[in-house]
Protein backbone atom coordinates (compact mmCIF):
# COMPACT_ATOMS: atom_id res chain seq x y z
CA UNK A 1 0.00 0.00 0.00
CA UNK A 2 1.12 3.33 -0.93
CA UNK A 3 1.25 6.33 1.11
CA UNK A 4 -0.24 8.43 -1.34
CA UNK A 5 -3.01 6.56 -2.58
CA UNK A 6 -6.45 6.83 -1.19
CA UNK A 7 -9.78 4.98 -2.34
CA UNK A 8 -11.20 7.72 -2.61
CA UNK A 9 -8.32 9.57 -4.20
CA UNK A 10 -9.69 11.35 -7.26
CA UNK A 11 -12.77 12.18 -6.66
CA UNK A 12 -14.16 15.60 -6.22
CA UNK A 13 -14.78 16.29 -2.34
CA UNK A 14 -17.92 18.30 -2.08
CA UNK A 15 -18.40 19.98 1.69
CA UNK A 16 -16.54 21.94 4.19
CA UNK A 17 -12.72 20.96 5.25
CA UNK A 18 -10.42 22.21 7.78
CA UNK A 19 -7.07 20.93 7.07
CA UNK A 20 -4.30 20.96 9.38
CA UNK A 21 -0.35 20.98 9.18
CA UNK A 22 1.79 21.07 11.50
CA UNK A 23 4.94 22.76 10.51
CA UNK A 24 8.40 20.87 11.18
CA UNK A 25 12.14 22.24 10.62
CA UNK A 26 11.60 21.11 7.00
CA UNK A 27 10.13 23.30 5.06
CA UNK A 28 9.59 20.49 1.61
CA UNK A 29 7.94 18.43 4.13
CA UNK A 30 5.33 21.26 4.72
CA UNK A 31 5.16 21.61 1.10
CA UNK A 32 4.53 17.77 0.64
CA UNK A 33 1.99 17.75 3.56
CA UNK A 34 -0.11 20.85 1.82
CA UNK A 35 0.67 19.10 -1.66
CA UNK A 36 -0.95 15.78 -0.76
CA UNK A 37 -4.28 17.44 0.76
CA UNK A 38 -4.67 19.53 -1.89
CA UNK A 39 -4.58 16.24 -4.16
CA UNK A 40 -6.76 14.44 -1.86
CA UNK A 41 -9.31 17.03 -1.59
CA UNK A 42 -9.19 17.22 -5.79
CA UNK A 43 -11.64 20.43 -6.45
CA UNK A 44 -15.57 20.09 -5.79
CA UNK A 45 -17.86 22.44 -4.58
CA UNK A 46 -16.16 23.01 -1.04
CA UNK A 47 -14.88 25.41 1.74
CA UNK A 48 -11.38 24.57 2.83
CA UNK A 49 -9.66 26.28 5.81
CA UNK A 50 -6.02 25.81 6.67
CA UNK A 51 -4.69 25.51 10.10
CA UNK A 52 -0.88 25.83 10.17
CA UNK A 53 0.71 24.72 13.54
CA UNK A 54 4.11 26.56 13.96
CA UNK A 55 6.96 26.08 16.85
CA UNK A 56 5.04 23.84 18.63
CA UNK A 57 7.39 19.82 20.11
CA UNK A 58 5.66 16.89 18.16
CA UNK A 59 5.98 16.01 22.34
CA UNK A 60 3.57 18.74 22.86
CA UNK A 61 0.26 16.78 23.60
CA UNK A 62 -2.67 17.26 21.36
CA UNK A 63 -4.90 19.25 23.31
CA UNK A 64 -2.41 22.02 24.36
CA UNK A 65 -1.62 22.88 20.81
CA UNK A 66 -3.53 26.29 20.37
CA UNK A 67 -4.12 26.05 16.51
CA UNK A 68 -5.30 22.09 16.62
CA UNK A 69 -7.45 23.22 19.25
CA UNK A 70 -8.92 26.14 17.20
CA UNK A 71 -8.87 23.70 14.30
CA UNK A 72 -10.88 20.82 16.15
CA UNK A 73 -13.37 24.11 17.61
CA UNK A 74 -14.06 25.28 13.67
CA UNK A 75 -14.96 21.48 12.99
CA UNK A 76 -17.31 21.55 16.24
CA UNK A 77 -19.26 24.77 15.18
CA UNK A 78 -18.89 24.39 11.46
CA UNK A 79 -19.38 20.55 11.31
CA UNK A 80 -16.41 20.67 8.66
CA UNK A 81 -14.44 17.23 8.51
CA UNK A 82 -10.48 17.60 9.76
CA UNK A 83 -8.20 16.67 7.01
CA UNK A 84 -4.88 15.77 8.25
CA UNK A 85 -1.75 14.04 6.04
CA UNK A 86 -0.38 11.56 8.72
CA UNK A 87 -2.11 10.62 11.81
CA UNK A 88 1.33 11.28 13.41
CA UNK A 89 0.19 15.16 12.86
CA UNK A 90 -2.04 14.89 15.56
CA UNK A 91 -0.39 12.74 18.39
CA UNK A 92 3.09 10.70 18.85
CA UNK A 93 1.94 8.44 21.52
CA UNK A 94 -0.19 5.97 21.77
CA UNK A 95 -2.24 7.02 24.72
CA UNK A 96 -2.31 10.97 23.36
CA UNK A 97 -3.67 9.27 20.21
CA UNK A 98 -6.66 7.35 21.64
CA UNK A 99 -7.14 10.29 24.10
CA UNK A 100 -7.91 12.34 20.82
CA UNK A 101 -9.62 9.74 19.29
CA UNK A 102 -11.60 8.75 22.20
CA UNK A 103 -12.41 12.50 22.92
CA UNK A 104 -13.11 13.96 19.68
CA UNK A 105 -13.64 10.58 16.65
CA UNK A 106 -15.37 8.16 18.72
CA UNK A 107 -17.61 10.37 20.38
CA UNK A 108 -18.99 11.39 17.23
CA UNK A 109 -17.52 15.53 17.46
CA UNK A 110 -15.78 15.83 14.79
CA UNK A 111 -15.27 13.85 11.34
CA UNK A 112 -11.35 12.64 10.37
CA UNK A 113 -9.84 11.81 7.11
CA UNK A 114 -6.24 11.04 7.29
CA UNK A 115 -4.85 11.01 3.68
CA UNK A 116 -1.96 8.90 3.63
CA UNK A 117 -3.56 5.76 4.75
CA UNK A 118 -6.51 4.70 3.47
CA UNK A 119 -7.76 1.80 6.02
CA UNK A 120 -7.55 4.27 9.54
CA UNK A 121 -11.07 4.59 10.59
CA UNK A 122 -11.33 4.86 14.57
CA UNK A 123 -10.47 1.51 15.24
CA UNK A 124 -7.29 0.98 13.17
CA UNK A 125 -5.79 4.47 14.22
CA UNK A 126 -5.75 3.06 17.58
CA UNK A 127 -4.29 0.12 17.09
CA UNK A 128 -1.88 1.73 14.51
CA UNK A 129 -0.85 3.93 16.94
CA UNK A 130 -0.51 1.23 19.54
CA UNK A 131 1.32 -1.22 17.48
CA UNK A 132 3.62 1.59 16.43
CA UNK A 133 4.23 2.23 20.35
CA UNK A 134 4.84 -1.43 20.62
CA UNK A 135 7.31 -1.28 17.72
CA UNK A 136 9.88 1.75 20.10
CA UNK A 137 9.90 -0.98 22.59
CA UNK A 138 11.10 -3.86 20.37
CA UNK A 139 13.64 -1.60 18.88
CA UNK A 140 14.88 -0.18 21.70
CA UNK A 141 15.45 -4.14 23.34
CA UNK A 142 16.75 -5.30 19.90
CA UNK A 143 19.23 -2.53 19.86
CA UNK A 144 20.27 -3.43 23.18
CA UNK A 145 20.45 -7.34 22.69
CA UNK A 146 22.74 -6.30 19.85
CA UNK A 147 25.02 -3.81 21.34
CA UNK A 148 24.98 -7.03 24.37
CA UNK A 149 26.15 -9.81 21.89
CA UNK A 150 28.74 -7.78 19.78
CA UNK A 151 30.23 -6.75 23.97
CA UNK A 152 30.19 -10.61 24.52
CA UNK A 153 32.17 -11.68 21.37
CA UNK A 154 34.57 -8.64 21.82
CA UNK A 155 35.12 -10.15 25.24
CA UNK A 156 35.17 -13.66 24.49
CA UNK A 157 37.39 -13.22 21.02
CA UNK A 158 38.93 -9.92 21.49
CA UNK A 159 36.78 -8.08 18.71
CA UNK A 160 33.53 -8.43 16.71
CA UNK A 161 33.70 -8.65 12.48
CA UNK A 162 30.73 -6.55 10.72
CA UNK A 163 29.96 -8.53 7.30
CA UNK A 164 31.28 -5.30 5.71
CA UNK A 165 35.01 -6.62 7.21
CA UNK A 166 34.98 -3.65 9.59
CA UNK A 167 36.53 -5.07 13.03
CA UNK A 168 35.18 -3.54 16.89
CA UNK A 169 37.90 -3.87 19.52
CA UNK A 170 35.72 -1.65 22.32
CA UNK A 171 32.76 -0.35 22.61
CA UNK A 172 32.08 2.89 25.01
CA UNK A 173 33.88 6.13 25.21
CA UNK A 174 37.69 6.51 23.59
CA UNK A 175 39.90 9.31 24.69
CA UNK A 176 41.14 8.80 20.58
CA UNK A 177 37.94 10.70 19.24
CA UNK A 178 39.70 9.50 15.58
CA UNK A 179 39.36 5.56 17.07
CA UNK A 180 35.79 6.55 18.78
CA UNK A 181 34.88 7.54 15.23
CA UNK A 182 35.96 4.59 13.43
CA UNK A 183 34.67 2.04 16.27
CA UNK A 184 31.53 3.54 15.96
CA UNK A 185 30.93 2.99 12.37
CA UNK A 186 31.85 -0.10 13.04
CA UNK A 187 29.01 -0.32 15.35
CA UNK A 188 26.49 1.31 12.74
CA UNK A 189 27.77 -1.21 10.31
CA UNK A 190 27.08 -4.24 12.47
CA UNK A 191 23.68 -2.93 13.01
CA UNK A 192 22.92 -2.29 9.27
CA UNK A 193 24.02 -5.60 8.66
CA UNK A 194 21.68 -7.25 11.17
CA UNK A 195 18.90 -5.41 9.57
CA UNK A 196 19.39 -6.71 6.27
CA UNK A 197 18.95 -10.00 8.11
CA UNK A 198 15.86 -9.02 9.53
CA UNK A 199 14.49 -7.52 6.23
CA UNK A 200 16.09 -10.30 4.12
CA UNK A 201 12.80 -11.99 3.34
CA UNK A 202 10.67 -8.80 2.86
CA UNK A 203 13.69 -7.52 0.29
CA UNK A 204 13.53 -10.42 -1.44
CA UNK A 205 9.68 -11.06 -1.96
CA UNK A 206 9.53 -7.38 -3.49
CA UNK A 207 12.39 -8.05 -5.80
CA UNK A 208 10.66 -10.68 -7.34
CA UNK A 209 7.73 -9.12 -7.52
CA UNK A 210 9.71 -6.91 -10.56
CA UNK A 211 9.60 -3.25 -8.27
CA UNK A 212 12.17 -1.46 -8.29
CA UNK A 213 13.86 0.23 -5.61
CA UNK A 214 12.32 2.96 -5.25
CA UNK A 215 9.06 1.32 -5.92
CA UNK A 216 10.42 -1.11 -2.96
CA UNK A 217 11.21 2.30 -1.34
CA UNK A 218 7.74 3.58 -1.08
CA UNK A 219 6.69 0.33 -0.19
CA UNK A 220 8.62 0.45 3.53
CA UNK A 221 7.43 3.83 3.45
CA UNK A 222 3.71 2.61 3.47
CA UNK A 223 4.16 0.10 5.66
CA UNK A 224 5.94 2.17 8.30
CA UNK A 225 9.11 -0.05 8.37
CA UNK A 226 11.87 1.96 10.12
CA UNK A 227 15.22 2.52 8.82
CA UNK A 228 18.24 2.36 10.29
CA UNK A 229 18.74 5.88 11.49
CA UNK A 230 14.76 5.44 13.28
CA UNK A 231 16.06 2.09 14.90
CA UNK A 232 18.85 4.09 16.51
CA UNK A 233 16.30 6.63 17.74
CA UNK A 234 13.49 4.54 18.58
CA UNK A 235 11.41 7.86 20.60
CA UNK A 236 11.96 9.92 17.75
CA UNK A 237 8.66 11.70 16.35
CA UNK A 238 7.35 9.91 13.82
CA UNK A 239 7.11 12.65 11.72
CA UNK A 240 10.41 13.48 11.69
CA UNK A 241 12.00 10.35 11.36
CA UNK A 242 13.76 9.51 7.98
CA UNK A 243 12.37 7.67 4.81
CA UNK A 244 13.62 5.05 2.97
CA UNK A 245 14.86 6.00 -0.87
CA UNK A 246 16.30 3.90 -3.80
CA UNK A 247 19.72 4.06 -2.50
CA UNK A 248 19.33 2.84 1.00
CA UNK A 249 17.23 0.10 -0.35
CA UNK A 250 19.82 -0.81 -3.07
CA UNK A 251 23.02 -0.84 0.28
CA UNK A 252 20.57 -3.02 2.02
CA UNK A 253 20.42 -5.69 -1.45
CA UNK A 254 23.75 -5.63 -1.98
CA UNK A 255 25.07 -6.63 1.53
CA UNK A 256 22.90 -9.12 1.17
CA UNK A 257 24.53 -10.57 -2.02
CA UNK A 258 27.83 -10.26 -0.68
């Protein structure tokens, strides 16, 4: 499933919207936020309001974010459905998600459309949003049964081998910030090497199915798989985590050829 395609993507919306964005350090992924509600919302005979959310934590919970909250008030009074890109606009948790949901979806106060993901109603938001949650957790153990087995091996053999051929001697602080560096690509390289592992099967599926990678690209995208750089920082917003692209997807195939 691709993020950008909706089952109800082009067709006019008739009816009155109030679209909100919530605007991060990057400025394109503004644009692309703006760009993809525009295309959802496809002309019609309709009244569209923009709420743009500036300077404001994705920490910051939902309901002390002055523009959502004057953006979830027009929808009250005007009975105008909120259009949002990513549910991630709204909430990063899991519990601030179903607090909104249980709050302002459920109880039938406003209407939602979330563009980039076609099957969230109000019972698969939730349980996105708590599977995502789940998700953190698993990274942040499998990150630290990794960084536990490469300390055993350097202890038991005196270093740990990456697949790349890159060796680890020590893990921790180095007063040699020139050794520190090169240990702890090391370190990054193990770990990219275990996720090929992981993703080995997924990777391989695609391939045959003739996409290429970028197609394979938007694909992770879609499905939310983290990359590398979002493993490392498990408690990272969601929405301002990094995306996968044709070259990360073509490292990941060729370390596992080698």
């Amino acid at each position: 499933m691709l993020t950008e395609t909706r089952r109800d993507h082009g067709a006019h919306k008739d009816g009155s919207f109030a679209c909100y964005v919530r605007v991060s350090t990057d400025k394109q992924d503004v644009v692309n936020q703006e760009h993809a509600i525009k295309a959802y919302l496809n002309g019609g005979d309709q009244e569209v309001t923009w709420f743009r959310e500036e300077g404001v934590s994705s920490g910051t919970p939902w309901d002390q974010r002055q523009v959502l909250q004057d953006c979830i008030s027009h929808c009250r009074k005007t009975g105008s459905t909120m259009v949002v890109y990513s549910i991630s606009r709204i909430a990063r948790s899991m519990w601030q998600t179903l607090r909104f949901l249980e709050n302002e979806i459920s109880s039938g106060k406003i209407k939602l459309v979330v563009v980039d993901d076609p099957t969230l109603d109000e019972m698969t938001i939730g349980f996105k949003a708590m599977f995502a949650q789940h998700e953190r957790k698993q990274i942040q153990m499998r990150t630290k049964a990794a960084l536990t087995r490469i300390k055993e091996e350097i202890e038991e053999k005196g270093s740990y081998t990456a697949r790349s051929g890159r060796v680890i001697t020590k893990l921790g602080v180095h007063e040699n910030l020139d050794k520190a560096g090169k240990i702890g690509n090391a370190v990054q390289a193990a770990k990219a090497d275990e996720r090929a592992g992981e993703l080995a099967t997924m990777l391989t599926n695609l391939r045959t199915q003739g996409l290429s990678y970028r197609e394979i690209a938007n694909q992770l995208n879609g499905m939310g798989v983290p990359t590398t750089k979002n493993r490392r920082n498990p408690d990272q917003s969601v929405d301002d985590r990094s995306e996968w692209h044709a070259s990360t997807v073509r490292n990941y195939v060729k370390r596992l050829e080698q």
